[in-house]
C-alpha atoms as a PDB file:
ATOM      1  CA  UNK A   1      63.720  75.386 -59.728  1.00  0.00           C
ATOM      2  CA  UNK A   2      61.441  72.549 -58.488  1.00  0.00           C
ATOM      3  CA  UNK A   3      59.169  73.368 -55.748  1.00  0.00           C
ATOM      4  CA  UNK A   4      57.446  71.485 -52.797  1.00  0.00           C
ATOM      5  CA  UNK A   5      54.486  72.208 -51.370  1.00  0.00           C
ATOM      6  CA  UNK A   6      53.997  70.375 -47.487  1.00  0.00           C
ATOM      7  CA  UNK A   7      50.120  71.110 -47.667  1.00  0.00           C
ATOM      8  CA  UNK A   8      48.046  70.503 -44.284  1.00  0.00           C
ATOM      9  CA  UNK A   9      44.542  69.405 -45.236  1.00  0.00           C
ATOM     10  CA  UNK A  10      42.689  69.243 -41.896  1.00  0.00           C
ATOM     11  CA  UNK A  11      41.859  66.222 -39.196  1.00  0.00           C
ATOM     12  CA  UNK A  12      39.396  63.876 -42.159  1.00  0.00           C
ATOM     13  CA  UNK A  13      36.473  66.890 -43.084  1.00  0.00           C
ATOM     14  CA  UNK A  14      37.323  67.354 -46.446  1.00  0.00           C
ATOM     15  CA  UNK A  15      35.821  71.456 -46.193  1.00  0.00           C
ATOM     16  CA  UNK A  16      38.377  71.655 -43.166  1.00  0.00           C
ATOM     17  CA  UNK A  17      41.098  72.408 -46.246  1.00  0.00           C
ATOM     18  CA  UNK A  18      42.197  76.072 -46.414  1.00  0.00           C
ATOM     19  CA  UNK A  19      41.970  78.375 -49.125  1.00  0.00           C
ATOM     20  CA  UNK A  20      45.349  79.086 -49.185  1.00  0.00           C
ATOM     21  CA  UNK A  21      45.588  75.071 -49.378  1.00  0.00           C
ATOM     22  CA  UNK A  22      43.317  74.732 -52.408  1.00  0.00           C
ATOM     23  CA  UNK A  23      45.246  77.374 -54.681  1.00  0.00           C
ATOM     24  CA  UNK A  24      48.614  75.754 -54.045  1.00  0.00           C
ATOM     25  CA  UNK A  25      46.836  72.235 -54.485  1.00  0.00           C
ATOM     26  CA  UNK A  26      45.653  73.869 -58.174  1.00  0.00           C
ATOM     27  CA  UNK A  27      49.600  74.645 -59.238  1.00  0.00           C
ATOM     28  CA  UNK A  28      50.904  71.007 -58.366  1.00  0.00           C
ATOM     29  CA  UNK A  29      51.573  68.770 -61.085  1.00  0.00           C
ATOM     30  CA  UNK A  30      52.492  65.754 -59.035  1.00  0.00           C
ATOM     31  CA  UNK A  31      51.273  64.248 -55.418  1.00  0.00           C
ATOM     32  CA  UNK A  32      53.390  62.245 -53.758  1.00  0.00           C
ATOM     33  CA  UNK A  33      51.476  59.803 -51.723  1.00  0.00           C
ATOM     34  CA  UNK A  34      52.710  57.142 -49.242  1.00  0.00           C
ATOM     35  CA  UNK A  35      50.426  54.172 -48.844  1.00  0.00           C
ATOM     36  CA  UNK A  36      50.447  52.438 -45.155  1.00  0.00           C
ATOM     37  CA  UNK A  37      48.497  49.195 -46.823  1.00  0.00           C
ATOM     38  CA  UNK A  38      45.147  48.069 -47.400  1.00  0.00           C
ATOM     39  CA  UNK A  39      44.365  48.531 -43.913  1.00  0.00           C
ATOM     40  CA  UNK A  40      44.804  52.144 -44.367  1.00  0.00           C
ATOM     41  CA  UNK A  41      43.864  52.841 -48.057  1.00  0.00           C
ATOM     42  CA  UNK A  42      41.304  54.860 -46.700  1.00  0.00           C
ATOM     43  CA  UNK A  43      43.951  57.918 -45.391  1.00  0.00           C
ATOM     44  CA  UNK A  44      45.382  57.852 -49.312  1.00  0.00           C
ATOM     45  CA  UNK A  45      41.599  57.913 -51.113  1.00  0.00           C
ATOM     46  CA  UNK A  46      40.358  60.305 -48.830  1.00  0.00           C
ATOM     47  CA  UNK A  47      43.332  62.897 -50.049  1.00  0.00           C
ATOM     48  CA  UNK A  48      42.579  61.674 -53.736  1.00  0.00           C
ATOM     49  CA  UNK A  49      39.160  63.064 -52.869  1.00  0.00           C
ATOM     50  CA  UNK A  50      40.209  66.355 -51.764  1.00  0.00           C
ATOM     51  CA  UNK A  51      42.088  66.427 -55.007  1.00  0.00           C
ATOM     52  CA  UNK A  52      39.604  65.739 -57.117  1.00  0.00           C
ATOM     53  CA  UNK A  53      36.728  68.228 -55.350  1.00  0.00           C
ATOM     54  CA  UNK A  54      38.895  71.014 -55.442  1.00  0.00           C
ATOM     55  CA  UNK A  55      41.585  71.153 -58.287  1.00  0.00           C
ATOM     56  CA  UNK A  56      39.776  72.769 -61.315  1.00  0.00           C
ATOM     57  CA  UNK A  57      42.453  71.408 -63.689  1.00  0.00           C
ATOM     58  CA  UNK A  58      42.883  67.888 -64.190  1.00  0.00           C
ATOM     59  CA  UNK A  59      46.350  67.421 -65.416  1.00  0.00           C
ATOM     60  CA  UNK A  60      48.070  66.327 -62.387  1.00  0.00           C
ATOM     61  CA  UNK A  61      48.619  62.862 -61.136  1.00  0.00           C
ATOM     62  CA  UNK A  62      49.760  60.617 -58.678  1.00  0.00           C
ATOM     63  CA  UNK A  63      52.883  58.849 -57.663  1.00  0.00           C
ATOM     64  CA  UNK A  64      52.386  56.291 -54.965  1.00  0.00           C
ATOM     65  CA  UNK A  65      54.400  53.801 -53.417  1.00  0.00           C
ATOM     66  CA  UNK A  66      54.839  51.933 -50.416  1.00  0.00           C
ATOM     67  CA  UNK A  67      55.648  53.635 -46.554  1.00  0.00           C
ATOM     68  CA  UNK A  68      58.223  51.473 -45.459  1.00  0.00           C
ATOM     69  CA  UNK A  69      57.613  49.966 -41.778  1.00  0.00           C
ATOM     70  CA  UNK A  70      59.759  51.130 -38.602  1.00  0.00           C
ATOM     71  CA  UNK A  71      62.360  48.216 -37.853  1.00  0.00           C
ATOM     72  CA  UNK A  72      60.704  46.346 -34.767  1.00  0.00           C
ATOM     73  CA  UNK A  73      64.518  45.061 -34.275  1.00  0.00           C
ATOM     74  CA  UNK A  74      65.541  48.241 -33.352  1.00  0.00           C
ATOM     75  CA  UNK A  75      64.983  48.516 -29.524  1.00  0.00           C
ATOM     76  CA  UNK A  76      65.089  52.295 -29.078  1.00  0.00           C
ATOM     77  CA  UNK A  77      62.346  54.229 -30.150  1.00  0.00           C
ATOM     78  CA  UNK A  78      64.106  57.934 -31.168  1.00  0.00           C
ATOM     79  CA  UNK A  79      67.121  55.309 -33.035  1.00  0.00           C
ATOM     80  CA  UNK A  80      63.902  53.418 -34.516  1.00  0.00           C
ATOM     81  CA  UNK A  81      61.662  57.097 -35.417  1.00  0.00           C
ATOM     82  CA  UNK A  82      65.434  57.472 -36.975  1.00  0.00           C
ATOM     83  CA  UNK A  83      66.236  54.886 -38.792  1.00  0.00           C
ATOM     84  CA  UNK A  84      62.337  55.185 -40.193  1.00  0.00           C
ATOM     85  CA  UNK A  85      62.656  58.605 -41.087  1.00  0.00           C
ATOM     86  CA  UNK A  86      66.168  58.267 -43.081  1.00  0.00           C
ATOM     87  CA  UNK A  87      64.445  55.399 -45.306  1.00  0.00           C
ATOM     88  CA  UNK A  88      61.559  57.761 -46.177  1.00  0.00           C
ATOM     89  CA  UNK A  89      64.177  60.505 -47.068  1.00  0.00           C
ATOM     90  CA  UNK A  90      65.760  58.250 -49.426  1.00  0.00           C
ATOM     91  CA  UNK A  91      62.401  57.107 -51.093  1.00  0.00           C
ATOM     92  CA  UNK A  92      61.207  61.062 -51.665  1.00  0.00           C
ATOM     93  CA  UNK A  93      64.503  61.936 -52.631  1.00  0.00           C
ATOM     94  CA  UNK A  94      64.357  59.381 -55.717  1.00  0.00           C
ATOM     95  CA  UNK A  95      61.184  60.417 -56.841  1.00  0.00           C
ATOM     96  CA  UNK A  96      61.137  64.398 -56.516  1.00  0.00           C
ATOM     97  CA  UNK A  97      64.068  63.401 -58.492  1.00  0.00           C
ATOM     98  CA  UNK A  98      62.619  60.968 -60.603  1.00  0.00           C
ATOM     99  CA  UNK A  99      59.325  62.659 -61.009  1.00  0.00           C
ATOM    100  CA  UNK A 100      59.735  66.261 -61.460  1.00  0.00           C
ATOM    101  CA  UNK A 101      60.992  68.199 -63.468  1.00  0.00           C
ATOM    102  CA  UNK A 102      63.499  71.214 -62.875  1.00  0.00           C
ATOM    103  CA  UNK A 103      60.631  74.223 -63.128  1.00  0.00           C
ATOM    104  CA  UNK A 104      58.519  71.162 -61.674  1.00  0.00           C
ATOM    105  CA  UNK A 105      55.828  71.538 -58.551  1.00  0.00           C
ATOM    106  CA  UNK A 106      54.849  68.815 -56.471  1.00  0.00           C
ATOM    107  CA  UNK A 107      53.162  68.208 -52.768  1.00  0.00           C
ATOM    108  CA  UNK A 108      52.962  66.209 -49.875  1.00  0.00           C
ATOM    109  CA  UNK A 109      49.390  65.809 -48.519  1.00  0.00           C
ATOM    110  CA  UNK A 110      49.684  66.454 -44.391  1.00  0.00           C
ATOM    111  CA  UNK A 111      46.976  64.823 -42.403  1.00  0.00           C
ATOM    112  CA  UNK A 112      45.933  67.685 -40.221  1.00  0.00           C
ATOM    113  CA  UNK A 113      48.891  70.097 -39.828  1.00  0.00           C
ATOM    114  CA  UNK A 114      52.504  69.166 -40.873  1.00  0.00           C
ATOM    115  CA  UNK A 115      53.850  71.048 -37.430  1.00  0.00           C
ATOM    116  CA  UNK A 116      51.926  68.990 -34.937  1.00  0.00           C
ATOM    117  CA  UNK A 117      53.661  65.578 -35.128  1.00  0.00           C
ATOM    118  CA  UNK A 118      54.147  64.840 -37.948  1.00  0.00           C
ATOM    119  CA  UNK A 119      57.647  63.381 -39.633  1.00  0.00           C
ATOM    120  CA  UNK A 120      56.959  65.403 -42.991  1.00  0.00           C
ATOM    121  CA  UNK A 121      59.075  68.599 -42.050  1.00  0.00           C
ATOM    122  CA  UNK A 122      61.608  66.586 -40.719  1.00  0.00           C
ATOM    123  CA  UNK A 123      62.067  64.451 -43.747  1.00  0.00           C
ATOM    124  CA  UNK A 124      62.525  67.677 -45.653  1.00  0.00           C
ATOM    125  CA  UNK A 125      65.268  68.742 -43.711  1.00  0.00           C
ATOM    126  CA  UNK A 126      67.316  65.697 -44.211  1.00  0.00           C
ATOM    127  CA  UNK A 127      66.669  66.048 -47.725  1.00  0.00           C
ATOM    128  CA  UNK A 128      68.112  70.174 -48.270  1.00  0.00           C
ATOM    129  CA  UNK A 129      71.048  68.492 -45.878  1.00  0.00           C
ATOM    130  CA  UNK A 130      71.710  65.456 -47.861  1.00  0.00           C
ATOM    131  CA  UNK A 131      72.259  67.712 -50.637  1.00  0.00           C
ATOM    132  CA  UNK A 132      71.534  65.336 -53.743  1.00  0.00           C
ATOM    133  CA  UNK A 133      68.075  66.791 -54.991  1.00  0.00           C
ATOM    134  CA  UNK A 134      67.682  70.612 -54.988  1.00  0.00           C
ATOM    135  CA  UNK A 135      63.841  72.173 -54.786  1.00  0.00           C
ATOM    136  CA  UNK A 136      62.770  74.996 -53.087  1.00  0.00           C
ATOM    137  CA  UNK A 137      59.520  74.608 -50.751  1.00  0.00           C
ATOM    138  CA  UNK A 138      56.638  75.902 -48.831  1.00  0.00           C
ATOM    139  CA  UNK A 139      54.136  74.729 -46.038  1.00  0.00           C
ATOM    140  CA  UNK A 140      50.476  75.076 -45.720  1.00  0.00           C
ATOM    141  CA  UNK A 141      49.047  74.967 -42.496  1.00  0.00           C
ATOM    142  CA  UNK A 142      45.856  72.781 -41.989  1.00  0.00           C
ATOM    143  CA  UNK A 143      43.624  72.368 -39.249  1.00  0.00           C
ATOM    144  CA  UNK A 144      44.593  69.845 -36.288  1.00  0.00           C
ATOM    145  CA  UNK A 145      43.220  67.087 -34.751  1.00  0.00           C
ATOM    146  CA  UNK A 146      43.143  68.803 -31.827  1.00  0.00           C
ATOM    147  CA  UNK A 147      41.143  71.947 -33.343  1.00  0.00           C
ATOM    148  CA  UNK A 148      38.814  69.604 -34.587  1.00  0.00           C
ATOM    149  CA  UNK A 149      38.486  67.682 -30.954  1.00  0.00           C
ATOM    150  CA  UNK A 150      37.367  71.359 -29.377  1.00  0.00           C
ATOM    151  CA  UNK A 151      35.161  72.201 -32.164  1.00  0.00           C
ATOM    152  CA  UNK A 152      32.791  68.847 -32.381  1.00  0.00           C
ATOM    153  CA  UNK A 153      32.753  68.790 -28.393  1.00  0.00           C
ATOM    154  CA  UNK A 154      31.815  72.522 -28.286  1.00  0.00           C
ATOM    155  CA  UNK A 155      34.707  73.423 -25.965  1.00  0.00           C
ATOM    156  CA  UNK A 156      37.530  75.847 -24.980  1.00  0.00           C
ATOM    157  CA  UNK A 157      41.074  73.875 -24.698  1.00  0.00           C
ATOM    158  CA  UNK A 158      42.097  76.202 -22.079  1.00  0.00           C
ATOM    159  CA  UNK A 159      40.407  77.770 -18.819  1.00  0.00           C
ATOM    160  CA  UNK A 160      40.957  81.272 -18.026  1.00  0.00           C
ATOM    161  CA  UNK A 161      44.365  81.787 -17.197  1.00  0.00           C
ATOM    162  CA  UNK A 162      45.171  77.568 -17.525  1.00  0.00           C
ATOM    163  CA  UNK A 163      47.829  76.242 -19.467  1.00  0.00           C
ATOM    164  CA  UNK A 164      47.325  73.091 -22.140  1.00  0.00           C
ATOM    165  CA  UNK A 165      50.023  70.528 -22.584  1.00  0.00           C
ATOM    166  CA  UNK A 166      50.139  68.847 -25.461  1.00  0.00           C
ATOM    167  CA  UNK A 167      51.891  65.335 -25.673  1.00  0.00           C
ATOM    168  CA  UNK A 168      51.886  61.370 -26.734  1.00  0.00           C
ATOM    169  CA  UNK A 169      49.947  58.547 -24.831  1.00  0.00           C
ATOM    170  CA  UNK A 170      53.719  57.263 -24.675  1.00  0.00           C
ATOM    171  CA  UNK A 171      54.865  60.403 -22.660  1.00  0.00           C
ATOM    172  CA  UNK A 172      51.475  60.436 -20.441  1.00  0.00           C
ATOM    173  CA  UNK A 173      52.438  56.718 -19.393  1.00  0.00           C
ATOM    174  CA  UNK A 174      55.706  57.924 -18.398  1.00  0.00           C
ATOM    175  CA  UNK A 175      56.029  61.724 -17.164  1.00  0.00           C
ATOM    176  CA  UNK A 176      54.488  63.759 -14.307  1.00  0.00           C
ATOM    177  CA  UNK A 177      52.847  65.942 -16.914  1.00  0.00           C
ATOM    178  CA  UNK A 178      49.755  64.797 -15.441  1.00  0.00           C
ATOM    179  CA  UNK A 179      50.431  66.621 -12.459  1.00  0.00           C
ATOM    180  CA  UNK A 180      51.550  69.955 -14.063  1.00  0.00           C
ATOM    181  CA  UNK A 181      49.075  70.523 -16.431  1.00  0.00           C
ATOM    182  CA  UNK A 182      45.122  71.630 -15.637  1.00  0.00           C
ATOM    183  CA  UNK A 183      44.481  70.930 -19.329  1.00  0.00           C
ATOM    184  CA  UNK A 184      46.267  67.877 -21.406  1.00  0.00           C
ATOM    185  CA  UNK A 185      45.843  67.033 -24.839  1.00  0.00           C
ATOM    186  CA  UNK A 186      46.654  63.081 -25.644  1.00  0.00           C
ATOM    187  CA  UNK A 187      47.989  62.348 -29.057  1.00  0.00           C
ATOM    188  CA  UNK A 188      49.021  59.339 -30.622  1.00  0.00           C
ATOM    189  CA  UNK A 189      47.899  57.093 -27.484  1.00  0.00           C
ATOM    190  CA  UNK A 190      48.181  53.728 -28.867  1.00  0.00           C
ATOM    191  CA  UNK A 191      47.900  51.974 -25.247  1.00  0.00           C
ATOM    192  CA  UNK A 192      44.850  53.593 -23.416  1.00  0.00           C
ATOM    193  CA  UNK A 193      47.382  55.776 -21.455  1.00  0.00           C
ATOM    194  CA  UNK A 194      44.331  57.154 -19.792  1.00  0.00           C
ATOM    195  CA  UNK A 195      43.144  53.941 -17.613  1.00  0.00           C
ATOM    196  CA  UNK A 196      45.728  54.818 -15.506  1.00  0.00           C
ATOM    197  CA  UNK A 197      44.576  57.561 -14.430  1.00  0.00           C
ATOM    198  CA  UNK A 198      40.670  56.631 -13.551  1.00  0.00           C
ATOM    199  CA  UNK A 199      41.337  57.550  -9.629  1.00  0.00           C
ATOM    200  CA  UNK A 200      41.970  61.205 -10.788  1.00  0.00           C
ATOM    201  CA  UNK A 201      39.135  63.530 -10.394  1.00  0.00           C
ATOM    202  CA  UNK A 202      39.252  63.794 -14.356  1.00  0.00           C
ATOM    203  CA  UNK A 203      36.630  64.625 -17.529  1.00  0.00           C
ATOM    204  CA  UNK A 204      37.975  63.133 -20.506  1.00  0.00           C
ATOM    205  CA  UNK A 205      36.648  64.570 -24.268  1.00  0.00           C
ATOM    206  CA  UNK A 206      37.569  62.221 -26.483  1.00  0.00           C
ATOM    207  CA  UNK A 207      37.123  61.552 -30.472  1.00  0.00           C
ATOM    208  CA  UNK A 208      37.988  59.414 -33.272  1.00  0.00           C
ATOM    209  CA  UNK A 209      38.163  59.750 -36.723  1.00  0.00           C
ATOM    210  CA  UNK A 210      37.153  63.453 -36.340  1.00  0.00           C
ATOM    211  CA  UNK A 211      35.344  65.253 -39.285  1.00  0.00           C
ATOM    212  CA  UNK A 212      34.725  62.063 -41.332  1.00  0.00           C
ATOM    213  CA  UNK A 213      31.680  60.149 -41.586  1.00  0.00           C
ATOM    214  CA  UNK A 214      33.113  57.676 -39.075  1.00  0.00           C
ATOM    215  CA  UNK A 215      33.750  59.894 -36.377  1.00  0.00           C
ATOM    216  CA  UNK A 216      32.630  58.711 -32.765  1.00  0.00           C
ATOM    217  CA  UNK A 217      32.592  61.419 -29.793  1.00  0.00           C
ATOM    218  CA  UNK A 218      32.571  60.523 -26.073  1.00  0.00           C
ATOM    219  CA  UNK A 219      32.908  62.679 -22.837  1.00  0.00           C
ATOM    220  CA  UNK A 220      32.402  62.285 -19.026  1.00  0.00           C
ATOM    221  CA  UNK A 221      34.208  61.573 -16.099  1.00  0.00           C
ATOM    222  CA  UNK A 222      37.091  59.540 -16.888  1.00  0.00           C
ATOM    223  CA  UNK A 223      36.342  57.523 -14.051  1.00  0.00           C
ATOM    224  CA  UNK A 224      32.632  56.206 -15.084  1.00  0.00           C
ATOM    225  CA  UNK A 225      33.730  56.005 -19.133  1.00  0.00           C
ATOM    226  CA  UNK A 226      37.302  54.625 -19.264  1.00  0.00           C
ATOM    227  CA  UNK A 227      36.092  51.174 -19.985  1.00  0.00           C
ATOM    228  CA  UNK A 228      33.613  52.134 -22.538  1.00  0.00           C
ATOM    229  CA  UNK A 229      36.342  54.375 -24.497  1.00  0.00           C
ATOM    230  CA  UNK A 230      38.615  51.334 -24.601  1.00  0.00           C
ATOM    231  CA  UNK A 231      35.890  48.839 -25.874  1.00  0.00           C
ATOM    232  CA  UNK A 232      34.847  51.618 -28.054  1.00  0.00           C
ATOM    233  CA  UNK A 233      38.157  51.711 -29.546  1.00  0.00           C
ATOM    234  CA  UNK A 234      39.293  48.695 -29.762  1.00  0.00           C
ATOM    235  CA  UNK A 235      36.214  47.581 -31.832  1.00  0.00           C
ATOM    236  CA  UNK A 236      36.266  50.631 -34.042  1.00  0.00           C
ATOM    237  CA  UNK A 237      39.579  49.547 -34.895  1.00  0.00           C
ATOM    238  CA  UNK A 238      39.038  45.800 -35.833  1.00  0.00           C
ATOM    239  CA  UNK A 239      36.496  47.585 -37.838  1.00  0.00           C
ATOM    240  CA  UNK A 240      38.197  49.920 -39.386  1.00  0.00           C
ATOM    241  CA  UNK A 241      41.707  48.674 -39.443  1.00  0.00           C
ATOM    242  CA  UNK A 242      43.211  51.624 -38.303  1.00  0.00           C
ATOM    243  CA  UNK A 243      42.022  54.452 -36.312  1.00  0.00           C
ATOM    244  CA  UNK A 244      42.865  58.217 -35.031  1.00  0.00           C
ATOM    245  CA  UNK A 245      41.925  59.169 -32.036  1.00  0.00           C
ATOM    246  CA  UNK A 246      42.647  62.244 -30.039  1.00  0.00           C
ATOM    247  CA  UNK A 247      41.262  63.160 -26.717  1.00  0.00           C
ATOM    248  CA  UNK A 248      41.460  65.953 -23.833  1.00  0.00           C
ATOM    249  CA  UNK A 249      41.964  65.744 -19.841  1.00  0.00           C
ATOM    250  CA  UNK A 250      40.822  67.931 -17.539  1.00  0.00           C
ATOM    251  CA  UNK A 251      41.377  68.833 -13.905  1.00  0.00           C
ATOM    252  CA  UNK A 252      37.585  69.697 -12.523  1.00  0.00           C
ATOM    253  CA  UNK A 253      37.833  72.960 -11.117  1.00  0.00           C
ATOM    254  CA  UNK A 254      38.214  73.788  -7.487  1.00  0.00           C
END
């Protein structure tokens, strides 16, 4: 039977990939690869890369094609994240059944790790409950963003006997989380969620493109370096075109 391999491969440090990573990566015959654009052609060379460092035998290859866009028509989100996530169902149904054969392996390259949101596992399911394509498959772990956050700040997520919370900039905007957490962990903060919050006796640890040879670090009181995260993200990502960024609030200590 065809098999899938959901491989996490770490937050952009190409050694961050696993062992256990690399020796599935070295049984694949195909990588499926969805490309977000020029803007982000970086995200699909980098795993080319990691292919090409670590996979001793060079007869797989590539399929790539197009991520299709979430439908900005749509006015509410989870029906949009839907809607998104049923079109990229369709497009790896065609090729795993396009592309592989029946004793067939293939693999989805996870920016950091496919349980920490990310739409791959989810995808998957709709695919085993659509029913059309049959493949058996496994998932890789990989090391997160927010591992790689704690690590290159030299900190502990947690204080003794704290809790973390780990959410969206989208849910920080719009929950009381702030108030229930000591230690919160901001993902996928497209808006700065943070500025609203510069009254709070906060520290903020914050990174970008973690790991890679762009990678920018800044930490402080939220309060004195709000402003300067914002300008420094907004011009990394004219720069860049795209960015990642991940950061960590915490309550000082009593």
């Amino acid at each position: 039977m065809r098999k899938l391999y959901i491989i996490g491969i770490g937050a952009g440090n190409p050694e961050q990939v696993t062992v256990q990573a690399i020796k599935a990566m070295n049984t694949v015959d195909v990588f499926f690869l969805l490309n977000k654009g020029d803007d982000k052609s970086d995200l699909v060379q980098l795993r080319k890369e990691i292919c090409e460092r670590y996979i001793d035998r060079k007869t797989y290859r590539f399929v790539e094609i197009a991520d299709p866009e979430r439908d900005p028509s749509i006015s509410s989100y989870p029906h949009r994240v839907d809607e998104w996530h049923q079109r990229r169902a369709a497009i790896y149904e065609e090729l795993i059944s396009r592309e592989l054969g029946e004793e067939g392996r293939g693999a989805i390259l996870v920016w950091g790790d496919p349980s920490l949101y990310d739409s791959t596992l989810r995808i998957i399911d709709q695919l085993i409950e659509r029913g059309r394509v049959s493949f058996e498959y496994e998932v890789i772990p990989g090391i997160t963003s927010v591992q790689a956050l704690a690590a290159r700040h030299k900190i502990i997520l947690n204080g003794i006997g704290q809790s973390i919370c780990i959410t969206t900039g989208r849910n920080l905007a719009a929950t009381k989380l702030r108030d229930e957490a000591d230690n919160i962990v901001v993902m996928l903060d497209g808006n700065d969620s943070y500025k609203d919050l510069v009254d709070q006796d906060l520290t903020i640890y914050w990174g970008a493109y973690v790991g890679t040879e762009k990678e920018i670090l800044l930490a402080g009181r939220l309060g004195d370096i709000a402003d300067t995260i914002r300008m420094t993200r907004s011009e990394a990502r004219a720069s860049n075109g795209w960015i990642m960024d991940t950061y960590l609030l915490r309550k000082s200590a009593l």
